[in-house]
N, C-alpha and C. Protein backbone atom coordinates (compact mmCIF):
# COMPACT_ATOMS: atom_id res chain seq x y z
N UNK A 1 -0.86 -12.38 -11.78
CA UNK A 1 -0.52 -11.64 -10.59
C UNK A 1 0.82 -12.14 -10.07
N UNK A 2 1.66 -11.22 -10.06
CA UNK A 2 3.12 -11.27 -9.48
C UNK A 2 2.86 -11.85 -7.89
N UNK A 3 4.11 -12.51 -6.96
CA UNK A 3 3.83 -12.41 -5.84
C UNK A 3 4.70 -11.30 -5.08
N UNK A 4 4.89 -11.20 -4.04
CA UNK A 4 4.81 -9.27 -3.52
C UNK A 4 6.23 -9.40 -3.60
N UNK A 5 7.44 -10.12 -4.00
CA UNK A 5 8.74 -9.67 -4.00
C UNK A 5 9.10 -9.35 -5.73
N UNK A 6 8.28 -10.25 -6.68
CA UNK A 6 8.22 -9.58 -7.76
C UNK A 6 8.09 -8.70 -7.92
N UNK A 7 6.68 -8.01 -7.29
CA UNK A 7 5.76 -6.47 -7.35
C UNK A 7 7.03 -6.00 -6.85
N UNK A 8 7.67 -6.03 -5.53
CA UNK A 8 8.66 -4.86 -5.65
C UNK A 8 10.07 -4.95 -6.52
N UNK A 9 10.42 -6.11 -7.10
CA UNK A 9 11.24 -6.34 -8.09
C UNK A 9 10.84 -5.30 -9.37
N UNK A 10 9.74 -5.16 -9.33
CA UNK A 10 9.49 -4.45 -10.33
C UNK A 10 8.56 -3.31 -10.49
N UNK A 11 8.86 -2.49 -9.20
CA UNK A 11 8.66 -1.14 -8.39
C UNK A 11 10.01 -0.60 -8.90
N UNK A 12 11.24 -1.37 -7.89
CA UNK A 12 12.10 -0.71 -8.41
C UNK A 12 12.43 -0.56 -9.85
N UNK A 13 12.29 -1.09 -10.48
CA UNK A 13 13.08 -1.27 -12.47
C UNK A 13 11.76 -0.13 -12.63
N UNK A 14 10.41 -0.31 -12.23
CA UNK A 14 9.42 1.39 -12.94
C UNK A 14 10.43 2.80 -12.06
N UNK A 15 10.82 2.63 -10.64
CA UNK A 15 11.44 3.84 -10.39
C UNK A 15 12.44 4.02 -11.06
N UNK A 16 13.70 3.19 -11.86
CA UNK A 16 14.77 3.16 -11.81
C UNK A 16 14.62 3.83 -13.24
N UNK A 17 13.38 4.41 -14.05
CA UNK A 17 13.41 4.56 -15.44
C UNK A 17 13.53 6.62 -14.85
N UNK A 18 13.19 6.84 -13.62
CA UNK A 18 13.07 8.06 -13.37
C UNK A 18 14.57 9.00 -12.84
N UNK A 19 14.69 10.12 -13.58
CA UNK A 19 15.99 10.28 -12.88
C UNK A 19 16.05 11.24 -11.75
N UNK A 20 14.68 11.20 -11.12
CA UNK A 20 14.81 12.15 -9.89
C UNK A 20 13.31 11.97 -9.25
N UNK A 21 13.40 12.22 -7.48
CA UNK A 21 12.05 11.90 -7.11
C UNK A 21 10.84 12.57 -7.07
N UNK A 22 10.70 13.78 -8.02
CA UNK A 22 9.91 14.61 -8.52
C UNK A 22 9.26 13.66 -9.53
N UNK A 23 10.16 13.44 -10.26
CA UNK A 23 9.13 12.36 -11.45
C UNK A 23 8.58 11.09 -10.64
N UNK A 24 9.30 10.25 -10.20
CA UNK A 24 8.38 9.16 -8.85
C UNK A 24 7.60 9.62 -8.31
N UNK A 25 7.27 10.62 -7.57
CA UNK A 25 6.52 11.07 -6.85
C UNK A 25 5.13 11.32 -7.91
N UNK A 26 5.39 12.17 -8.84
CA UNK A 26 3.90 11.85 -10.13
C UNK A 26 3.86 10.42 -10.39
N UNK A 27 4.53 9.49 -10.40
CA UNK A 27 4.18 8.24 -10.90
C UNK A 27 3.48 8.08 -10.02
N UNK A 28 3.82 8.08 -8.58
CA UNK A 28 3.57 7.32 -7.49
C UNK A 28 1.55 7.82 -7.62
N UNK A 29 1.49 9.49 -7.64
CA UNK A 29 0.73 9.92 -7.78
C UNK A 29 -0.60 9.21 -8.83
N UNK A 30 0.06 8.74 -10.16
CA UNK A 30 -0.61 8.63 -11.25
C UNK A 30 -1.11 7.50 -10.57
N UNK A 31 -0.61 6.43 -10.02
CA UNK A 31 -0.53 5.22 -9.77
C UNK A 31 -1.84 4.94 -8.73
N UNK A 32 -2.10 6.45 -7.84
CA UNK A 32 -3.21 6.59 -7.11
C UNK A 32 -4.50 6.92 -7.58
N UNK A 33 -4.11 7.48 -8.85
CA UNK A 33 -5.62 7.91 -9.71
C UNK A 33 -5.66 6.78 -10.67
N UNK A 34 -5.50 5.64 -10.35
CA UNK A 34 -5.86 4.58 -11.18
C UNK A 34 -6.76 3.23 -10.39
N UNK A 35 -6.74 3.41 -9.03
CA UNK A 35 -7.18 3.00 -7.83
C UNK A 35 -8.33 2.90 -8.50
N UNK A 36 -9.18 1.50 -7.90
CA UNK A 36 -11.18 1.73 -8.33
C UNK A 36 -11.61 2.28 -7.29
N UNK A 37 -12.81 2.78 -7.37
CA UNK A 37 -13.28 3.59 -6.27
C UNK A 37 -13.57 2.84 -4.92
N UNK A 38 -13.12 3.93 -4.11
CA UNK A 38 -13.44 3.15 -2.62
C UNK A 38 -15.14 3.90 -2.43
N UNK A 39 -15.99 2.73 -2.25
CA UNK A 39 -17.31 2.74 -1.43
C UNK A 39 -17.52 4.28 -0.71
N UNK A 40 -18.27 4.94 -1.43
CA UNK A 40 -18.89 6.13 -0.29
C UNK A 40 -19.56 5.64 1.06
N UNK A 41 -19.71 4.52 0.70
CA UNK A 41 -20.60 4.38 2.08
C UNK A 41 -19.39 3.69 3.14
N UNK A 42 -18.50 3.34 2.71
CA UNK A 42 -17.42 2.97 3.44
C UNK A 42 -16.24 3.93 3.98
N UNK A 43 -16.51 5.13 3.43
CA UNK A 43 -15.69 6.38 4.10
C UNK A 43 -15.90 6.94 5.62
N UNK A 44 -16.21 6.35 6.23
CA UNK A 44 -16.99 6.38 7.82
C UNK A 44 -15.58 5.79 8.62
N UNK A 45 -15.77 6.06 10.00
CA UNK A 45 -14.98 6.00 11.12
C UNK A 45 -14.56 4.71 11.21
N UNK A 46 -15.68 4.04 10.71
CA UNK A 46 -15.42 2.16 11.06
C UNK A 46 -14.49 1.79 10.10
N UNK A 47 -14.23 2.29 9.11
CA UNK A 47 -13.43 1.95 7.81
C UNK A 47 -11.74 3.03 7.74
N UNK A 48 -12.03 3.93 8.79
CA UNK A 48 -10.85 5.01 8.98
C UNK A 48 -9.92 4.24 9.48
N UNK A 49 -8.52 4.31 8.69
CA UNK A 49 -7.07 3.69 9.44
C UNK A 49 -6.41 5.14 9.78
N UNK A 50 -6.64 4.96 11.40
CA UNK A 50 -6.12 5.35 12.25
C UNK A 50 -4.20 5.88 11.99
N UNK A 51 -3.75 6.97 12.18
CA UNK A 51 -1.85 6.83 12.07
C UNK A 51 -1.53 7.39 11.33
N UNK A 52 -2.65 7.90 9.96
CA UNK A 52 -2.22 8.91 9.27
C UNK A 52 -2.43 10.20 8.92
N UNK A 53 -1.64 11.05 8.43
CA UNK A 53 -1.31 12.71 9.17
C UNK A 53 -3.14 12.46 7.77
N UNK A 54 -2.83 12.01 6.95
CA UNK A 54 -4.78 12.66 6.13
C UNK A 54 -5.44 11.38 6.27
N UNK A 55 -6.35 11.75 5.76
CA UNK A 55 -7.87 10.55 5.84
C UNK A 55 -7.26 9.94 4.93
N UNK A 56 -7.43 8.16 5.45
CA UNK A 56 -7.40 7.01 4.63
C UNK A 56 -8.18 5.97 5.07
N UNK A 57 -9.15 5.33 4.54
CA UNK A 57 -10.07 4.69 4.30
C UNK A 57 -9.37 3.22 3.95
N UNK A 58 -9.72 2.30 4.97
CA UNK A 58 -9.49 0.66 4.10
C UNK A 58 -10.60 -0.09 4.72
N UNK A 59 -10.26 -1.09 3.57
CA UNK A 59 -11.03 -2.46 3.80
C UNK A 59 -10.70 -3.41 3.33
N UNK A 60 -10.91 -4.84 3.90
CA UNK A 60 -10.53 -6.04 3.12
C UNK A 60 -11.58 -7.02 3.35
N UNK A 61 -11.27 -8.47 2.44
CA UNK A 61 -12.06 -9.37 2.48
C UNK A 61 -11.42 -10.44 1.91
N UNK A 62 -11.41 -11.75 2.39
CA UNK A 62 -11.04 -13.02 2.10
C UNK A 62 -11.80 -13.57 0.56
N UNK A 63 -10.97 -14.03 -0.03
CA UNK A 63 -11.30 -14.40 -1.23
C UNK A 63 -10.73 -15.80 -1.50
N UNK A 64 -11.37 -16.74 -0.48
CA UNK A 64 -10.55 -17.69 -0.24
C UNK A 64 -9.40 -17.73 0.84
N UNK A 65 -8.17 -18.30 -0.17
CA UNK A 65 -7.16 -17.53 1.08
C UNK A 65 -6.05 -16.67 0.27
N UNK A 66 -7.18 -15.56 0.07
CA UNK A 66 -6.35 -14.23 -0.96
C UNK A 66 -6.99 -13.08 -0.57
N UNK A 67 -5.85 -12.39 0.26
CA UNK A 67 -6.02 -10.72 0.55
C UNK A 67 -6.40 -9.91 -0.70
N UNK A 68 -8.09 -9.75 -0.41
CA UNK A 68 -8.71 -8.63 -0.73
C UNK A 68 -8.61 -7.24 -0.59
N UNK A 69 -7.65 -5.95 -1.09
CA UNK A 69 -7.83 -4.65 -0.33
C UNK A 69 -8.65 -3.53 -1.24
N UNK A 70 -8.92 -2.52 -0.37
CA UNK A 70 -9.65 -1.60 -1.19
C UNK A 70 -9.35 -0.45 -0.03
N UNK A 71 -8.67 0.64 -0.65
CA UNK A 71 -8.66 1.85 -0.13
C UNK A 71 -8.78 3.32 -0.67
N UNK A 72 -8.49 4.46 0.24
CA UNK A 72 -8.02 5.60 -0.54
C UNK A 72 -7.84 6.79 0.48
N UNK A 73 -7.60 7.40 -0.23
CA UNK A 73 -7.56 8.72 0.80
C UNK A 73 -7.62 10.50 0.10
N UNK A 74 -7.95 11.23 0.83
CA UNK A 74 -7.99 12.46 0.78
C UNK A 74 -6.34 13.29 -0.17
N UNK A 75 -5.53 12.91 0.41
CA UNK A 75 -4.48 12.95 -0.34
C UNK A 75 -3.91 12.83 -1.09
N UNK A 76 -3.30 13.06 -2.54
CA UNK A 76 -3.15 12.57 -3.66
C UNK A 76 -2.41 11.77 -3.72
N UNK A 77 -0.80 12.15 -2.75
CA UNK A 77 0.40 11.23 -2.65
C UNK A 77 0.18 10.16 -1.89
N UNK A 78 -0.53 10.40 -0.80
CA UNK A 78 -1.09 8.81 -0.34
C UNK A 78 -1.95 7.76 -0.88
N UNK A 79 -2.79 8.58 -1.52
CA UNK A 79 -3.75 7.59 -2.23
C UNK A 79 -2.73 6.99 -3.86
N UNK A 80 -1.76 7.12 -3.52
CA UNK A 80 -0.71 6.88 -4.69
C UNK A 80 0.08 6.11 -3.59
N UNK A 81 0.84 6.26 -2.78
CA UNK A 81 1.55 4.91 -1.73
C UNK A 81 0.27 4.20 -1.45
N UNK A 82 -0.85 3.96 -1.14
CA UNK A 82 -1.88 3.15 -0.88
C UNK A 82 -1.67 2.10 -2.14
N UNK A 83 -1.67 2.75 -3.73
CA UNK A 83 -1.70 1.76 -4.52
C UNK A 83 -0.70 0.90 -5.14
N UNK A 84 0.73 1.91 -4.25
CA UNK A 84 1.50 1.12 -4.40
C UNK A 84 1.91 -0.05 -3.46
N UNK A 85 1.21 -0.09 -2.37
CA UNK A 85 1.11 -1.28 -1.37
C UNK A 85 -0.13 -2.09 -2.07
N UNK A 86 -0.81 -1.36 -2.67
CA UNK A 86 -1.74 -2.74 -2.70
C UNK A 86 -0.66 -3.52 -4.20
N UNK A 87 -0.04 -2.88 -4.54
CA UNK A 87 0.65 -3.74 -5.76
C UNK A 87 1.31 -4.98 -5.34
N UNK A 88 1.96 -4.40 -4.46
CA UNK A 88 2.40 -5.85 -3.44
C UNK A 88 1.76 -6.67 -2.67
N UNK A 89 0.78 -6.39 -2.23
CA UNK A 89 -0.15 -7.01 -0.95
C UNK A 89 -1.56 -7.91 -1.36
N UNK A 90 -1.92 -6.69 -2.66
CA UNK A 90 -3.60 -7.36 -2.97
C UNK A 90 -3.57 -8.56 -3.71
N UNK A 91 -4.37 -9.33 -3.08
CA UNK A 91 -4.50 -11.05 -3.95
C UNK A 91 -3.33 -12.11 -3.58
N UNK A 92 -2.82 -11.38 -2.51
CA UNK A 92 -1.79 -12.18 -1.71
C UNK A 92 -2.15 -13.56 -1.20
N UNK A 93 -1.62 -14.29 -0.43
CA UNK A 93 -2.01 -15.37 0.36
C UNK A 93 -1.33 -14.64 1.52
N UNK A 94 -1.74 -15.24 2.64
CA UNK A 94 -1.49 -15.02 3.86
C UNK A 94 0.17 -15.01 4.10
N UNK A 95 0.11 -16.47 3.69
CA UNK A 95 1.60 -17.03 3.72
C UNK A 95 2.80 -15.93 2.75
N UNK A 96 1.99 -15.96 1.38
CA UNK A 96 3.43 -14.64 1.15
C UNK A 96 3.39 -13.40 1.59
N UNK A 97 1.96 -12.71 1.99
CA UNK A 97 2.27 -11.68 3.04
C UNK A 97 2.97 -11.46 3.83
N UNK A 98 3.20 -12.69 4.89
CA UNK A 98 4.48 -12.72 6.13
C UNK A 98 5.30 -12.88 5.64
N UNK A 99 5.44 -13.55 4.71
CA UNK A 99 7.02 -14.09 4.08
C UNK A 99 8.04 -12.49 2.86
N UNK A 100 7.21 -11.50 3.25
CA UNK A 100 7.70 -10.29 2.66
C UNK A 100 8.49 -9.67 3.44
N UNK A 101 9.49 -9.14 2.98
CA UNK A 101 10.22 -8.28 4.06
C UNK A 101 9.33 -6.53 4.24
N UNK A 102 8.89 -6.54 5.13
CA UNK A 102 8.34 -5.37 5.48
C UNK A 102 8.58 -4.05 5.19
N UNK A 103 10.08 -4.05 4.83
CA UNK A 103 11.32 -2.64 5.02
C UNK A 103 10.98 -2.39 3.68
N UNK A 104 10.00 -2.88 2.52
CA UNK A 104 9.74 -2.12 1.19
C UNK A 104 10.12 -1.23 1.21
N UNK A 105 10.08 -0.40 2.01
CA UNK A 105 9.62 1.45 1.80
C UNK A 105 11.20 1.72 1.64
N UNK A 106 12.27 0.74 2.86
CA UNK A 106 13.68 1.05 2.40
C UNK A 106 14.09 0.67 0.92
N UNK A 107 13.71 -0.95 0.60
CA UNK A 107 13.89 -1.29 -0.56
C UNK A 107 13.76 -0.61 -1.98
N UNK A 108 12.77 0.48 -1.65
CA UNK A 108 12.28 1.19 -2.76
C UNK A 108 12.50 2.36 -2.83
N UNK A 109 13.26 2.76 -1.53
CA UNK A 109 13.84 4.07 -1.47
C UNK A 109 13.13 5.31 -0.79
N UNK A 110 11.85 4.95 -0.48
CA UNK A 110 10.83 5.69 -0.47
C UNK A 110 11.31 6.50 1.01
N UNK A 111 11.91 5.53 1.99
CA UNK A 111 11.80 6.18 3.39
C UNK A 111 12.75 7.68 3.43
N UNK A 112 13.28 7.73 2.96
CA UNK A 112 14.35 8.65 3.37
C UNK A 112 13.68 9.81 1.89
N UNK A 113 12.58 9.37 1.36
CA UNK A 113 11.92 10.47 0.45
C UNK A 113 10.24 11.01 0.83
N UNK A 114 10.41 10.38 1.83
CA UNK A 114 9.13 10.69 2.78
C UNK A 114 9.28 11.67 3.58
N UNK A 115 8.04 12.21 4.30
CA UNK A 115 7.98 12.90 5.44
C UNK A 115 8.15 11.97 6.61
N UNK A 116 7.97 12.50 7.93
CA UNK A 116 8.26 11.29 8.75
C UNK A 116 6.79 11.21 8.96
N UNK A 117 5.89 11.72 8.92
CA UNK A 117 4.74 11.41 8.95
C UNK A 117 3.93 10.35 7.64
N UNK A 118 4.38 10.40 6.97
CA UNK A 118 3.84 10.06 5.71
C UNK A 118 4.39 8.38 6.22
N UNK A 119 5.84 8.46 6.26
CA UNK A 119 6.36 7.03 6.46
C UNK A 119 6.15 6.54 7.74
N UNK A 120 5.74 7.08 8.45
CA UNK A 120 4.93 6.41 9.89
C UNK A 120 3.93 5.51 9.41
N UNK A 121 2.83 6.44 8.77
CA UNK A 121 1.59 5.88 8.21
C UNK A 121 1.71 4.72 7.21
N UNK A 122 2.51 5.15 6.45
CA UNK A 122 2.63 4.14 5.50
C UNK A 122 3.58 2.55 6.44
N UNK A 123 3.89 2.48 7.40
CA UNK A 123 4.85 1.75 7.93
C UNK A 123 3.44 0.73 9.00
N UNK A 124 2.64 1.68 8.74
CA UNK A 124 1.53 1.83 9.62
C UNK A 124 0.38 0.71 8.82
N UNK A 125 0.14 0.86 8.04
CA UNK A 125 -0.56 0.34 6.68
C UNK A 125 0.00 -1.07 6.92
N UNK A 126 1.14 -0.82 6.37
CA UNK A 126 2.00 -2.48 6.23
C UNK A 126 1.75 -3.16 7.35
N UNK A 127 2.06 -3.04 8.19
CA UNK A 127 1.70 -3.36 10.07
C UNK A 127 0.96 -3.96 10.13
N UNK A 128 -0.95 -3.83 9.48
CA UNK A 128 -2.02 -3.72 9.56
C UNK A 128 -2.42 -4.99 8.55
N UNK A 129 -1.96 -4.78 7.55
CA UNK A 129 -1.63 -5.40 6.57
C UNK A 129 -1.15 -7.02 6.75
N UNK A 130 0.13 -7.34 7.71
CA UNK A 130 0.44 -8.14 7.74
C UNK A 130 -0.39 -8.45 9.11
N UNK A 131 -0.49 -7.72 10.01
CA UNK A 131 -1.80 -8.37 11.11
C UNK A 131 -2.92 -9.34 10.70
N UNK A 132 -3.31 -8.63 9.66
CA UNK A 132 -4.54 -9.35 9.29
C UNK A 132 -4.38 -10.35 8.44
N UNK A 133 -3.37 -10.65 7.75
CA UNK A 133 -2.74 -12.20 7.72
C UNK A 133 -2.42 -12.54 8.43
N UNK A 134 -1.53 -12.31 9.54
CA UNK A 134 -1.46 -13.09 10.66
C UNK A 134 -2.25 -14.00 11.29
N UNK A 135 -3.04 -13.15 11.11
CA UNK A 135 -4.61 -13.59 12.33
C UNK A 135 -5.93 -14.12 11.45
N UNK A 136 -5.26 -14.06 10.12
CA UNK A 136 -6.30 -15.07 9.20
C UNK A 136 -6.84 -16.50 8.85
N UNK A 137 -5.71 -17.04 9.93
CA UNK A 137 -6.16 -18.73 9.64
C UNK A 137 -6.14 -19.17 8.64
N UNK A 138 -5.67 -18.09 7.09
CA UNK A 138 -5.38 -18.88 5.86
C UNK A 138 -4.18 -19.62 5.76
């Protein structure tokens, strides 16, 4: 497991093989149908992250002191940015969670290929993301 500046070290070099964001956008896509399944029984209100324009579902759990995630959503392209945050994020330590620069989405180009809704949410995710390292005591 890479740590999350690798993962996007090498986000960009998988985008950089594409010569337009029609083809990223199916990667990004493919990248969401490869996700393991999120819990039916965890698709409920208590497990709903709040901020985004479709249903997205998370959860986590300490594995030590390594960010556990598991999500998904109704959406194809989100449930494809979902797995591309967990590329960076899942099995993290606390400590390289904060120590990431947040602005991925610029780094990777993604913001200015988003909706503004889409990159709210997704800006939204990360937020959430690094909260709960924050406040992990790992």
């Amino acid at each position: 497991m890479s740590d999350p500046k690798a993962a996007i070290a090498e986000l960009n070099e998988e985008f950089a093989f594409f010569d337009d964001w029609t083809d990223r956008y199916q990667y990004i896509i493919d990248m969401g149908k490869q996700l393991p399944a999120f819990p039916a029984d965890k698709q409920d209100d208590a497990h709903k992250f709040h901020g985004c324009q479709s249903q997205v579902w998370f959860d986590y759990a300490w594995d030590g002191d390594r960010l556990m995630l598991q999500g998904t959503s109704d959406a194809t392209i989100v449930k494809g940015l979902i797995a591309l945050l967990f590329r960076v994020y899942n099995g993290q330590t606390a400590e390289d969670i904060l120590a990431t620069d947040p602005e991925l989405l610029d780094t990777l180009g993604l913001k200015a290929h988003l909706s503004a809704n889409r990159a709210t949410g997704l800006v939204g995710m990360i937020q959430k993301i690094r909260s709960i390292a924050a406040e992990s005591g790992h």
